[in-house]
Protein backbone atom coordinates (compact mmCIF):
# COMPACT_ATOMS: atom_id res chain seq x y z
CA UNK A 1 34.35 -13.60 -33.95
CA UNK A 2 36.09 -10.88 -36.11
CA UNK A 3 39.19 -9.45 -34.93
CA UNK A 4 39.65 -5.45 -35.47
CA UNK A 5 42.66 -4.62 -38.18
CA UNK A 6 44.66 -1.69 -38.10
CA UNK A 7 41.72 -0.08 -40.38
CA UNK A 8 39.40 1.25 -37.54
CA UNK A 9 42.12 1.47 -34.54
CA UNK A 10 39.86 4.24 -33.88
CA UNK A 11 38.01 1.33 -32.13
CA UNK A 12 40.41 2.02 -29.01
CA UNK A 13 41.41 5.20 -29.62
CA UNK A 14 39.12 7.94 -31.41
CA UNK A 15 40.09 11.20 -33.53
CA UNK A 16 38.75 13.90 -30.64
CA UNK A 17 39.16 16.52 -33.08
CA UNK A 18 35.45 16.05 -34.81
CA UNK A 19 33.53 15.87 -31.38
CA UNK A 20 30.94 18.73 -31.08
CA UNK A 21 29.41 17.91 -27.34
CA UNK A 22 32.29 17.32 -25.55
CA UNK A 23 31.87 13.15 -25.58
CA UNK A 24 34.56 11.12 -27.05
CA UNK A 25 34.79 7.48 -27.93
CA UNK A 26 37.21 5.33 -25.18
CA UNK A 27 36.12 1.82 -25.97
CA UNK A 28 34.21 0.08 -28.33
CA UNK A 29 31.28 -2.22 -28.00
CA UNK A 30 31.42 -5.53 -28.18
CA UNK A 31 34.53 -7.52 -29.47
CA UNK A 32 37.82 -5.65 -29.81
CA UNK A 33 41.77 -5.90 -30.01
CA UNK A 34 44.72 -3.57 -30.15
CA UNK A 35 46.09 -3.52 -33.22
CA UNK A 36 49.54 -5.01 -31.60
CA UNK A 37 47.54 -8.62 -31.12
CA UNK A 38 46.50 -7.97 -27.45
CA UNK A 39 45.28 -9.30 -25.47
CA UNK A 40 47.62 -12.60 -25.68
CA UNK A 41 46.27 -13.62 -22.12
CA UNK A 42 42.55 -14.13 -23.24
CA UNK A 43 41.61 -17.60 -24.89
CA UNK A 44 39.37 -15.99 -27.40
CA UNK A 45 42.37 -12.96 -28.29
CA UNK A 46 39.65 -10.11 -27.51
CA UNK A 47 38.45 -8.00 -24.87
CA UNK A 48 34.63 -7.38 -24.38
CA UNK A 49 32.30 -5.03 -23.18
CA UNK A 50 28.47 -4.33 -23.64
CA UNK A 51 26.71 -2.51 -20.79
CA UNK A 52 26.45 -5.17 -17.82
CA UNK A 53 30.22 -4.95 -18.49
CA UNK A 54 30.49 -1.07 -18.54
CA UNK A 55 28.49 -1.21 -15.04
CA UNK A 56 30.63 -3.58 -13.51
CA UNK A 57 33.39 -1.72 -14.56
CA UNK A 58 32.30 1.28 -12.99
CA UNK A 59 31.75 -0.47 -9.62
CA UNK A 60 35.13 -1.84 -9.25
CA UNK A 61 37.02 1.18 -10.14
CA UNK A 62 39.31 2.19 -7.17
CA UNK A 63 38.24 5.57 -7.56
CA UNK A 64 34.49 6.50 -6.99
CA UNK A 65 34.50 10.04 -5.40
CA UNK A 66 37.68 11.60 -7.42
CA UNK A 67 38.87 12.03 -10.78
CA UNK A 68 40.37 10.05 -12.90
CA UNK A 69 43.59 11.17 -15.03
CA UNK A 70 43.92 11.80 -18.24
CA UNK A 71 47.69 11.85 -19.08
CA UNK A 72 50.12 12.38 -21.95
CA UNK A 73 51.14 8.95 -23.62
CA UNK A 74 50.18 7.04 -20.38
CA UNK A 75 53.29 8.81 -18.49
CA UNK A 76 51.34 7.79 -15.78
CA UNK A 77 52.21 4.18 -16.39
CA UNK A 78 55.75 4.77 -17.09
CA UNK A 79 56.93 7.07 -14.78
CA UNK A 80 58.07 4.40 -12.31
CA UNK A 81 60.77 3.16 -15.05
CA UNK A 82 61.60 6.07 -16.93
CA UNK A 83 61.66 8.55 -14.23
CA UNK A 84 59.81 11.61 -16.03
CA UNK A 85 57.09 13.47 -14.99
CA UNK A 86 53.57 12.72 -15.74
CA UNK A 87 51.77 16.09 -16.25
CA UNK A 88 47.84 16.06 -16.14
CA UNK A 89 45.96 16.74 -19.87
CA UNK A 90 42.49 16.70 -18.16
CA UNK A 91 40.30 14.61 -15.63
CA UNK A 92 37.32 12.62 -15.65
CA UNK A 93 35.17 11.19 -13.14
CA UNK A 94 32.79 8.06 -13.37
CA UNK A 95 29.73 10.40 -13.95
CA UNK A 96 31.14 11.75 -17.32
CA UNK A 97 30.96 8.11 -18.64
CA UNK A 98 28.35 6.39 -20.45
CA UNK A 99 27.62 3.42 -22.55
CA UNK A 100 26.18 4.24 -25.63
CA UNK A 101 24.38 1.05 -27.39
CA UNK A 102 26.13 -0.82 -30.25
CA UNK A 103 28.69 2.39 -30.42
CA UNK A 104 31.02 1.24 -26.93
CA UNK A 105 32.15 3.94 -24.13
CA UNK A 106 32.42 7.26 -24.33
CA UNK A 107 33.85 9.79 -21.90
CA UNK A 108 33.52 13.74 -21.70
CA UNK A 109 36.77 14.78 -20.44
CA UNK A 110 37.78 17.79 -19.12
CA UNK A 111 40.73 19.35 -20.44
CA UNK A 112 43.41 21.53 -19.68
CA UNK A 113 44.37 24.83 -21.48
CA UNK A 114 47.46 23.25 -22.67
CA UNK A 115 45.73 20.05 -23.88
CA UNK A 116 43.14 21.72 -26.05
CA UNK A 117 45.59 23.99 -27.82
CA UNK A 118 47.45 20.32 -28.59
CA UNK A 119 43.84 18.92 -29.67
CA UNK A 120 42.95 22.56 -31.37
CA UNK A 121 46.81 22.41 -33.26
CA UNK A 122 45.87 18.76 -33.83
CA UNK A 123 48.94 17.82 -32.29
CA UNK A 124 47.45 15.31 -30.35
CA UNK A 125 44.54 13.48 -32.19
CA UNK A 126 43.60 10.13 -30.07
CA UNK A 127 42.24 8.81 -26.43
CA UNK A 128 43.82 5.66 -25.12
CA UNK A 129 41.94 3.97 -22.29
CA UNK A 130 44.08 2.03 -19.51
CA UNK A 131 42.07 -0.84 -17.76
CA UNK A 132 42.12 -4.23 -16.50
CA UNK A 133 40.54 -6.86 -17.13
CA UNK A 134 39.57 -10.77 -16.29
CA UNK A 135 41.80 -12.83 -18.57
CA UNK A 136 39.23 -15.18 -18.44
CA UNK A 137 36.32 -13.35 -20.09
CA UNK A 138 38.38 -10.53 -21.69
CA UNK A 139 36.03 -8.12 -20.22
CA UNK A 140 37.25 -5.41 -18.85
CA UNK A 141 37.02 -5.04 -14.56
CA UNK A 142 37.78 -1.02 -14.25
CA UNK A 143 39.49 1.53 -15.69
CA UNK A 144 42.68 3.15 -14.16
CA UNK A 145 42.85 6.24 -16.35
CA UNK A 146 43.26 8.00 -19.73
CA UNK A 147 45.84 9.35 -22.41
CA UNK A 148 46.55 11.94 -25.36
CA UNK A 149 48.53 10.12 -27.92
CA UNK A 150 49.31 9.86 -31.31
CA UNK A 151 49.79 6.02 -31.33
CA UNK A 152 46.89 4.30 -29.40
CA UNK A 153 48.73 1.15 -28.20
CA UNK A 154 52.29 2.41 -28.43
CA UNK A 155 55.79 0.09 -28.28
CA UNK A 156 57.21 0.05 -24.63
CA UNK A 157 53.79 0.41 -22.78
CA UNK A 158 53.46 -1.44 -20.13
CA UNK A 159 51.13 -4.45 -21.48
CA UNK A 160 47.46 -3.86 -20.04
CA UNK A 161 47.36 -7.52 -18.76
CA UNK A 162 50.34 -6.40 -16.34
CA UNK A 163 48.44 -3.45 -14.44
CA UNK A 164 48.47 -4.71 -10.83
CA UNK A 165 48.29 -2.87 -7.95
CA UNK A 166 51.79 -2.49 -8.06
CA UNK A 167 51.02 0.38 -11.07
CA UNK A 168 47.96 1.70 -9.11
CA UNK A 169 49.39 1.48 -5.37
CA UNK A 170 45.88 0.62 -3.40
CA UNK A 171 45.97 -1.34 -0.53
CA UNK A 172 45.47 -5.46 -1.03
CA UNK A 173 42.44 -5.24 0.73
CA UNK A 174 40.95 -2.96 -1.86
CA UNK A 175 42.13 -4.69 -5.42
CA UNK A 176 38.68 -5.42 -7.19
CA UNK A 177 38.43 -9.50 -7.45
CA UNK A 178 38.89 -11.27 -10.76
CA UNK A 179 35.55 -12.86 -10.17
CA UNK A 180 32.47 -11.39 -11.04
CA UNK A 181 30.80 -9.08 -8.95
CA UNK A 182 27.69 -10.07 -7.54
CA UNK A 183 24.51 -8.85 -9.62
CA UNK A 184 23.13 -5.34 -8.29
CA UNK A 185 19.95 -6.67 -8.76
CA UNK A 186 20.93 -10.01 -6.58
CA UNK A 187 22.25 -7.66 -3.81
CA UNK A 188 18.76 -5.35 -3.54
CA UNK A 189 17.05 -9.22 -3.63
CA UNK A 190 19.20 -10.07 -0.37
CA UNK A 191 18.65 -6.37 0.93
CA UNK A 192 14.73 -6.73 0.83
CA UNK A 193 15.42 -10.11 2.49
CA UNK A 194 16.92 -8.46 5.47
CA UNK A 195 20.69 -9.66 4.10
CA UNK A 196 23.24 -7.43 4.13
CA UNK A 197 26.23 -7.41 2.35
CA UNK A 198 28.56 -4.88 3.59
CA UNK A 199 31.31 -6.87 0.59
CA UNK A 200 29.79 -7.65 -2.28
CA UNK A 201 32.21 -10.31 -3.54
CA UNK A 202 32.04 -12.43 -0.41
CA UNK A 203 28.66 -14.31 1.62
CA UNK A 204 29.48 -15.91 4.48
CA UNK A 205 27.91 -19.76 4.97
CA UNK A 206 25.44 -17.86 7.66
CA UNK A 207 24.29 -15.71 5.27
CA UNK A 208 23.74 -17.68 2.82
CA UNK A 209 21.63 -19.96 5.31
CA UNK A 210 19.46 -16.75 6.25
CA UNK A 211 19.20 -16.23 2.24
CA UNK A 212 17.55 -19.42 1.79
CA UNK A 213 15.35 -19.48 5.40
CA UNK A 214 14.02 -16.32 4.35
CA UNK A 215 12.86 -17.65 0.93
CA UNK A 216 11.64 -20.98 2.25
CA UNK A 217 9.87 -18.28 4.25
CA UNK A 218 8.00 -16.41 1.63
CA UNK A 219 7.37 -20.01 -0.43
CA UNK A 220 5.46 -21.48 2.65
CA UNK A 221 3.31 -18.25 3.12
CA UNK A 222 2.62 -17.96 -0.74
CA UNK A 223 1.61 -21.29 -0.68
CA UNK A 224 -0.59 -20.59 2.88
CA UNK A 225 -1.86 -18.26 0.59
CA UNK A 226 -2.91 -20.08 -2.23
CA UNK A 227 -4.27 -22.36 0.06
CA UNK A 228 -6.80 -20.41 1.61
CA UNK A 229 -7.61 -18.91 -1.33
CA UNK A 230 -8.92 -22.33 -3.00
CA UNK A 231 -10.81 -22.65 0.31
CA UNK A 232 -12.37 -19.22 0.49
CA UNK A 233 -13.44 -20.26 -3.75
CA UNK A 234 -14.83 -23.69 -2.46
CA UNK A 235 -17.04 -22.14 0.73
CA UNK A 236 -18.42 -19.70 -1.74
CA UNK A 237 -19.41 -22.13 -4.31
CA UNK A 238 -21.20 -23.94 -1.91
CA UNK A 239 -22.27 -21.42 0.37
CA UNK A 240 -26.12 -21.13 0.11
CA UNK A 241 -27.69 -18.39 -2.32
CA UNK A 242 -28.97 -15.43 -1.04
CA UNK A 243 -33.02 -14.74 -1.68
CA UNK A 244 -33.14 -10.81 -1.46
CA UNK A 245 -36.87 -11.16 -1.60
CA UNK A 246 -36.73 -11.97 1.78
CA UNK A 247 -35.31 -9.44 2.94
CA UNK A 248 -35.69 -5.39 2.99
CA UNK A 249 -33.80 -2.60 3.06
CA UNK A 250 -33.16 -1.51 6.85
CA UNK A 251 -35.08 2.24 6.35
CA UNK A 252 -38.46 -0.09 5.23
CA UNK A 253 -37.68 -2.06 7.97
CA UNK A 254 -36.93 0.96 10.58
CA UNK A 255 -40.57 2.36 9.46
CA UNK A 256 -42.80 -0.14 9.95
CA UNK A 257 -41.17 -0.85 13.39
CA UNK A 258 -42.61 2.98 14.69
CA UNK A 259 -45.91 2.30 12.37
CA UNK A 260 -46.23 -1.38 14.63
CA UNK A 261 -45.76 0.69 17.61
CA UNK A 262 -48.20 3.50 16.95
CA UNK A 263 -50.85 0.62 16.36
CA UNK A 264 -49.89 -1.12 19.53
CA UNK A 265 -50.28 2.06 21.31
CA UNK A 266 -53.35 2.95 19.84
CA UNK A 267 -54.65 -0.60 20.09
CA UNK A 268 -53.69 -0.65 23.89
CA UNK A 269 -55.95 2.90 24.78
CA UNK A 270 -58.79 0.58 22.83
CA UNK A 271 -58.23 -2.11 24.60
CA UNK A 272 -58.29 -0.17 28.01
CA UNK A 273 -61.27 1.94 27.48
CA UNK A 274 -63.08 -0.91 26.33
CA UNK A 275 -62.06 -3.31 29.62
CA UNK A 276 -63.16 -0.11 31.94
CA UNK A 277 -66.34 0.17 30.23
CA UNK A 278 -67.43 -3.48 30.37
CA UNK A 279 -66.81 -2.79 34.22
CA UNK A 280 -68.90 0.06 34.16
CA UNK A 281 -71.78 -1.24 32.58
CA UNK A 282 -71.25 -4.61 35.46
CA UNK A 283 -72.30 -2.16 37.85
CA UNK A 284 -68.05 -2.62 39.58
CA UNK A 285 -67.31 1.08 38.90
CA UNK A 286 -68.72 3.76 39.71
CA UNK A 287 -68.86 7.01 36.70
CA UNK A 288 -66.68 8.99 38.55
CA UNK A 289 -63.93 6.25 38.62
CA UNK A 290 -63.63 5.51 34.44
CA UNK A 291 -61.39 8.39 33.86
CA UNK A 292 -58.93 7.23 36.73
CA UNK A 293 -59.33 3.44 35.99
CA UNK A 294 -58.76 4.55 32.09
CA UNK A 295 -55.16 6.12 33.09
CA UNK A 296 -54.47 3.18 35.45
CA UNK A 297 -54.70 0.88 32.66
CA UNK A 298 -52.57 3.21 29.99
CA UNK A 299 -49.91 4.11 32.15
CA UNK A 300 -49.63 1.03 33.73
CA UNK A 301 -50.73 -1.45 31.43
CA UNK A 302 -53.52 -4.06 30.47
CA UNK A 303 -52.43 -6.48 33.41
CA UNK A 304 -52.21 -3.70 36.59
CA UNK A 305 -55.81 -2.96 35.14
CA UNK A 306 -57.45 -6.14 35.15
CA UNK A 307 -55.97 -6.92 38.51
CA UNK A 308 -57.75 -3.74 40.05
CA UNK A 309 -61.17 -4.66 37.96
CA UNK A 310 -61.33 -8.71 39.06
CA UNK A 311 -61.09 -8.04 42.85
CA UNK A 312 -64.44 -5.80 42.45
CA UNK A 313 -67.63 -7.48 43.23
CA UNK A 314 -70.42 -5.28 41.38
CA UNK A 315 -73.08 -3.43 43.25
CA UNK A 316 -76.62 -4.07 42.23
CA UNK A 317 -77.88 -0.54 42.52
CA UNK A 318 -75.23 0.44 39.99
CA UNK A 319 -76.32 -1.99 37.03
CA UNK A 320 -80.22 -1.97 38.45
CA UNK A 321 -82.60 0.29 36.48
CA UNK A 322 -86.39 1.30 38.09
CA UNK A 323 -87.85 1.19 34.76
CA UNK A 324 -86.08 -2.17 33.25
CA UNK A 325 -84.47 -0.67 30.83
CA UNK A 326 -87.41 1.70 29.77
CA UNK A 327 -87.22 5.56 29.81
CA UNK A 328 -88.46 6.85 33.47
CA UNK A 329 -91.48 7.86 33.43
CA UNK A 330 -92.92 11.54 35.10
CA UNK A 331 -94.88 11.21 37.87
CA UNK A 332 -98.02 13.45 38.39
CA UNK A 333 -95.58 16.46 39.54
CA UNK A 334 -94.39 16.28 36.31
CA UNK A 335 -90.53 14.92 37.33
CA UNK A 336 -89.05 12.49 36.13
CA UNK A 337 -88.83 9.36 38.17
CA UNK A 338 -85.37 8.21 39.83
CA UNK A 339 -82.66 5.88 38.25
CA UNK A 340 -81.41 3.42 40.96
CA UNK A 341 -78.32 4.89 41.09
CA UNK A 342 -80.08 8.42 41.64
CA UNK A 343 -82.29 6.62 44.12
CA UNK A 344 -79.07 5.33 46.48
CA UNK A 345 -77.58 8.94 45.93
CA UNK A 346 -80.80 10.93 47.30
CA UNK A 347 -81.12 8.14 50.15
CA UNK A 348 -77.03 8.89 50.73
CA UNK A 349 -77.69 12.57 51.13
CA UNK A 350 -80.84 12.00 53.36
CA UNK A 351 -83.25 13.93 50.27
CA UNK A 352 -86.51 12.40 49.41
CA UNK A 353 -86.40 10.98 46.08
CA UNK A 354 -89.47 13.61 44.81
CA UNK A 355 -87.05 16.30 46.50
CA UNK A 356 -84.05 15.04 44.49
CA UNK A 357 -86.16 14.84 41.48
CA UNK A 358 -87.39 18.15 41.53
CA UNK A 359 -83.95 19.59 41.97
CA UNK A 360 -83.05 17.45 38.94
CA UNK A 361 -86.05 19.12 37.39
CA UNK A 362 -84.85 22.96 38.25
CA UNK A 363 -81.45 22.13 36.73
């Protein structure tokens, strides 16, 4: 890995002067040293940052809601020894950071009146970034703040390895671990997995437990899954084929079931017209009784009608004929001899049969 010379010490502190949006280098990407040999804590003798790094960073710095500082020649640091005050140059928050690809961190301060007519006078020309970092890795774990200077990495500061929370006063309970945080991504897997982690840098035993029930879970229902899917393939391989010329569509169908009907109906006033004329002509009903028997049978049906018909025993003058069948013949009056059935009527109504024929006659 190459080490940075005193050549491009812009790497940790660049010229603000030639900035025309407001963003200014802070770190660089990748590898990087002061140009005093720091860090001497760090097996490899570099820090390190690329952008997993510059989010992590962001995420454990103390301050997420106010500004950062950005001081003159980190007075902020060295105010505890040297007693002097450690006036303000400008501020920063984390949302006027970003990590710009292969180039490092940049920041967009914003600065004082007094600060920009020391940038505009080019009395002050450099940023110098204060953070920690893991001494193990060499990157860096957050940022504490931010400084005008002329000598980016001056004699006397207080080393960077030394910031503690002795320099930045937060309570214990608050100083970001050394460890890694936990993967953002690994926390919103836990999240949808009903696991909450209210501190990021510590699972309990019990939730770690629910972690792993709750993906044996899923596992067992994908596999459920899969399961039934291989069935659901099998039963349809073997399930029998279809022959649509069998089969029509439900309107077809729907049709000819009122066409059957109509013929059935029409078939059944056949069929009872017919069954009261065969009893007609076997002398069991009279004339006067077809149009009766013929609603009988289509309002009540074919069976209600034959049951009427078979209990009638048929009367001989009704199916007798005086001429067998031959036209009657006039007799010497000039009428027209009697039909049996005109015979029983006249006999009924006490009328001689020439009497009744004669009337027939007159009609």
């Amino acid at each position: 890995m190459k080490k940075l010379n005193s050549s491009n010490i812009t790497a940790l502190a660049a010229e603000i002067q030639n900035s025309n949006d407001g963003w200014y280098q802070l770190l660089p990407a990748g590898f990087f040293q002061a140009v005093d040999g720091r860090p001497h804590d760090v097996a490899s003798g570099q820090w390190f940052l690329d952008a997993e790094g510059f989010e992590q960073m962001k995420a454990n710095t103390p301050h997420q809601m106010t500004d950062l500082v950005v001081d003159y020649e980190h007075q902020t640091l060295n105010a505890k020894t040297n007693g002097s005050p450690a006036p303000a140059s400008g501020y920063f928050n984390l949302t006027e950071l970003e990590f710009r690809e292969g180039l490092g961190l940049f920041v967009k301060p914003r600065f004082t009146d007094k600060a920009l007519d020391f940038i505009n006078n080019k009395e002050y020309r450099y940023l110098s970034c204060v953070f920690a970092y893991d001494t193990s890795t060499g990157r860096p774990t957050y940022l504490h703040s931010a400084a005008l200077t002329n000598r980016p990495g001056v004699d006397g500061m207080a080393p960077l390895a030394e910031l503690s929370a002795d320099l930045i006063k937060l309570p214990q309970s608050q100083q970001p671990s050394k460890e890694n945080t936990m993967n953002k991504l690994l926390i919103d897997m836990l999240a949808k997995l009903g696991i909450d982690l209210p501190d990021a840098n510590n699972v309990t035993p019990e939730q770690q437990t629910a972690a792993l029930s709750a993906l044996d879970g899923l596992q067992a229902d994908a596999n459920k899954a899969a399961g039934l899917t291989t069935q659901l393939a099998a039963l349809s391989a073997e399930g029998p084929t279809v022959d649509l010329s069998k089969f029509v569509p439900v309107e077809t169908y729907n049709a000819l079931n009122q066409e059957l009907a109509a013929l059935s109906a029409n078939a059944g006033t056949a069929q009872v017209e017919s069954l009261v004329q065969k009893a007609f002509d076997e002398g069991k009903v009279r004339k006067s009784e077809m149009d009766y028997l013929t609603q009988l049978g289509n309002e009540n049906g074919i069976a209600a009608l034959t049951a009427s018909l078979d209990v009638r025993v048929p009367i001989a003058a009704l199916n007798a004929t005086q001429t067998n069948g031959k036209a009657p013949e006039s007799n010497n009056d000039g009428f027209a001899q009697l039909s049996a059935e005109e015979a029983t009527a006249a006999d009924l109504l006490g009328i001689s049969h020439a009497d009744y024929a004669k009337s027939k006659g007159e009609k």
